[in-house]
C-alpha atoms as a PDB file:
ATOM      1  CA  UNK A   1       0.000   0.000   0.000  1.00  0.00           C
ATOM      2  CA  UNK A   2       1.565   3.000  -1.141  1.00  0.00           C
ATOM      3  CA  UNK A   3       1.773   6.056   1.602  1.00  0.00           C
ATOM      4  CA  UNK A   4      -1.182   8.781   1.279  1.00  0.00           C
ATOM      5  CA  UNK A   5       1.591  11.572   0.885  1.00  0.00           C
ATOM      6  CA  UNK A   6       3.118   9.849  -2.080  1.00  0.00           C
ATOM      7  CA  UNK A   7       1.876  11.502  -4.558  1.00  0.00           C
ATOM      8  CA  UNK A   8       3.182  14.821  -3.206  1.00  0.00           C
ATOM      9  CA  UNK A   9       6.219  13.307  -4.389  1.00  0.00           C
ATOM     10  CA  UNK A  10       5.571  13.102  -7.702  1.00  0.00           C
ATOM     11  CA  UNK A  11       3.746  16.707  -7.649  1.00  0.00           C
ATOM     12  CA  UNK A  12       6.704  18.092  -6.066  1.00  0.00           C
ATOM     13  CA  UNK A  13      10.124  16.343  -7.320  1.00  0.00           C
ATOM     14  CA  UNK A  14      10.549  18.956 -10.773  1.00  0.00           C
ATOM     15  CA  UNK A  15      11.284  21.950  -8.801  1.00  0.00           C
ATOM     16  CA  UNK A  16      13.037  20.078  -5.640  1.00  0.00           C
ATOM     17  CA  UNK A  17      15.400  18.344  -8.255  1.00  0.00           C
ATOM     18  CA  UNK A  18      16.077  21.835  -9.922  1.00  0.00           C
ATOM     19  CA  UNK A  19      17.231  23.406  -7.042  1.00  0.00           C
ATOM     20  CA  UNK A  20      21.027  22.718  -7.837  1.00  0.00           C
ATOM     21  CA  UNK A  21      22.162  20.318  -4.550  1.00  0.00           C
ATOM     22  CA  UNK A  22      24.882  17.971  -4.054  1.00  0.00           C
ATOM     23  CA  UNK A  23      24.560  14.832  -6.205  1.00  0.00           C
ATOM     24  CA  UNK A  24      26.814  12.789  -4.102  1.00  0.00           C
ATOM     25  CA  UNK A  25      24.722  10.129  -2.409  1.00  0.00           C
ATOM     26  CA  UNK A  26      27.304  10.166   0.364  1.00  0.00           C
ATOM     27  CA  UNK A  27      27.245  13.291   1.475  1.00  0.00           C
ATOM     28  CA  UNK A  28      26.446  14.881   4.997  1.00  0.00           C
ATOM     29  CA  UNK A  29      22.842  14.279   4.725  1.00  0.00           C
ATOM     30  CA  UNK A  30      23.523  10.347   4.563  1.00  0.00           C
ATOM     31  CA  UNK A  31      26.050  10.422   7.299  1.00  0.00           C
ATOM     32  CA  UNK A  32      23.906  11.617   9.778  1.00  0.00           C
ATOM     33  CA  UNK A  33      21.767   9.105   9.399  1.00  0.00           C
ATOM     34  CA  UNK A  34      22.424   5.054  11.018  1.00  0.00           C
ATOM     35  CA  UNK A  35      21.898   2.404   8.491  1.00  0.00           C
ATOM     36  CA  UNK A  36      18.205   1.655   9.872  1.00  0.00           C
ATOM     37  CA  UNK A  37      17.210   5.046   9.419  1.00  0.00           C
ATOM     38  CA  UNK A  38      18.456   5.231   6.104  1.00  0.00           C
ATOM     39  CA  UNK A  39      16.438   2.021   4.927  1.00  0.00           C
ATOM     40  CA  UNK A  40      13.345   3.517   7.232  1.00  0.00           C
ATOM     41  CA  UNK A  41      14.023   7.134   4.586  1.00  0.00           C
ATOM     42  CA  UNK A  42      14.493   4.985   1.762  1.00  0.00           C
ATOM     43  CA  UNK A  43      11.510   2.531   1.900  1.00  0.00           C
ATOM     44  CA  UNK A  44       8.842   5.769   2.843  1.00  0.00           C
ATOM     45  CA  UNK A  45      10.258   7.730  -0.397  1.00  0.00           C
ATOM     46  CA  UNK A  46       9.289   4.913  -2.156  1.00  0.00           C
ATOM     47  CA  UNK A  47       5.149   5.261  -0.829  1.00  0.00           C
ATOM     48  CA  UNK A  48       5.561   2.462   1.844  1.00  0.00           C
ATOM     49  CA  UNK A  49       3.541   2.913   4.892  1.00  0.00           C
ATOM     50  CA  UNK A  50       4.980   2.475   8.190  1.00  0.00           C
ATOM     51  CA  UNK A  51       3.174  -0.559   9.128  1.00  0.00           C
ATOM     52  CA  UNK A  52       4.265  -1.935   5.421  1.00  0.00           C
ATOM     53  CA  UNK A  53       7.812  -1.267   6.576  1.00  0.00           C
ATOM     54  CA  UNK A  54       7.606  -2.817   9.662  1.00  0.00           C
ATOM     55  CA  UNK A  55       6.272  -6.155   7.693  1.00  0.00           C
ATOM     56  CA  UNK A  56       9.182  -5.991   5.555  1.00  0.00           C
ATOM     57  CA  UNK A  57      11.699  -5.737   8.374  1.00  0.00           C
ATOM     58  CA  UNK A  58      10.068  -7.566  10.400  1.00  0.00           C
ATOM     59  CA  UNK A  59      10.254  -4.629  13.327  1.00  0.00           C
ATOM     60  CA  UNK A  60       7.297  -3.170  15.127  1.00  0.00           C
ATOM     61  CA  UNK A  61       5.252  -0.407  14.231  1.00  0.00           C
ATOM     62  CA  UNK A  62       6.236   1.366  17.061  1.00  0.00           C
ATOM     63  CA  UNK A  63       9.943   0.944  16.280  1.00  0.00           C
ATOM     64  CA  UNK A  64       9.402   1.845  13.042  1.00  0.00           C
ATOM     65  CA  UNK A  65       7.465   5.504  14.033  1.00  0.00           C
ATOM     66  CA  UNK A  66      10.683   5.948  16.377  1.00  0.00           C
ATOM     67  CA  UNK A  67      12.917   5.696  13.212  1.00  0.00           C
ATOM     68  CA  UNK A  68      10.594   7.975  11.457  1.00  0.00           C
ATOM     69  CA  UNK A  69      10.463  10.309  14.447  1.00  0.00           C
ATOM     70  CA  UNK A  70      14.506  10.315  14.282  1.00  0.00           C
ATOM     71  CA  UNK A  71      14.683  10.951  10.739  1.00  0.00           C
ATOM     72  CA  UNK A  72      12.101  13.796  11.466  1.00  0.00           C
ATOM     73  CA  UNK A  73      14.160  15.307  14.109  1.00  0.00           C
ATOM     74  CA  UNK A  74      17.941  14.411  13.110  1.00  0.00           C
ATOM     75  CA  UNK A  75      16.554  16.464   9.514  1.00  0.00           C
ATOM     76  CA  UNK A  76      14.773  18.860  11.488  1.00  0.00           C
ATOM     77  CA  UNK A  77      11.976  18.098   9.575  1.00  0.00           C
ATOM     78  CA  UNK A  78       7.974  17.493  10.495  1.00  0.00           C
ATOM     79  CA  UNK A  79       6.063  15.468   7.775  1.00  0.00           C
ATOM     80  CA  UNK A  80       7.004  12.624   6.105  1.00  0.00           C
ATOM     81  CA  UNK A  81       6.484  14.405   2.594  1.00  0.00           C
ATOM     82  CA  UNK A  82       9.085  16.470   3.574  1.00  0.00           C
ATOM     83  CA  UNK A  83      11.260  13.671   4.690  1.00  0.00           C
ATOM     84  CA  UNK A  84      10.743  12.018   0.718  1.00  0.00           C
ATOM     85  CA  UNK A  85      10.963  15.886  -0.562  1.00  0.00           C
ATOM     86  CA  UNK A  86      14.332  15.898   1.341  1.00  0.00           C
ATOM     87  CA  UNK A  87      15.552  12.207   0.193  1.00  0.00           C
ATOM     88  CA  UNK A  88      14.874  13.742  -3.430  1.00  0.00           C
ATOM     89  CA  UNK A  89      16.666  16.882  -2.970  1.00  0.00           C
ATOM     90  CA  UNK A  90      19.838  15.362  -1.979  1.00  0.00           C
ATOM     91  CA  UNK A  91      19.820  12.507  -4.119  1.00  0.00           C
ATOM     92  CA  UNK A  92      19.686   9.776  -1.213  1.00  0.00           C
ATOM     93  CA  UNK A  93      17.020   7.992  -3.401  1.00  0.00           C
ATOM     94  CA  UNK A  94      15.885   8.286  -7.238  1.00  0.00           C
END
């Protein structure tokens, strides 16, 4: 089931990839982030919902929202479309 935000994504992604950011996948951004988190960022850009992601990693909800609530706060962030809107803008997923 694809997150309700996702298509925000596609709405969105011309002018966030125009914006002239780092294309290095490795950059800052990434290494702020653990592994986990990371997978957590990459699996809700791609429309998965957290209790989709917690099927597929076989983790809780609950520890899933606590990876999304670190990702929210390590980015200083507050939505998950602008955690995807981020992963876009520096190139951490396609």
């Amino acid at each position: 089931m694809k997150h309700p935000s996702a298509h925000l994504v596609t709405a969105a992604s011309s002018p966030a990839r125009s914006r002239g950011v780092s294309k290095n996948p490795t950059g800052p951004a990434r290494h702020t982030l653990s592994e986990r988190e990371f997978e957590v960022l990459v699996l809700l850009s791609q429309g998965q919902s957290v209790k989709n992601i917690a099927q597929s990693l076989t983790l809780s909800i609950k520890t899933v929202s606590t990876y999304r609530a670190r990702l929210l706060d390590k980015l200083q962030l507050t939505t998950t479309a602008e955690l995807i809107l981020y992963a876009l803008d520096h190139h951490l997923v396609e």
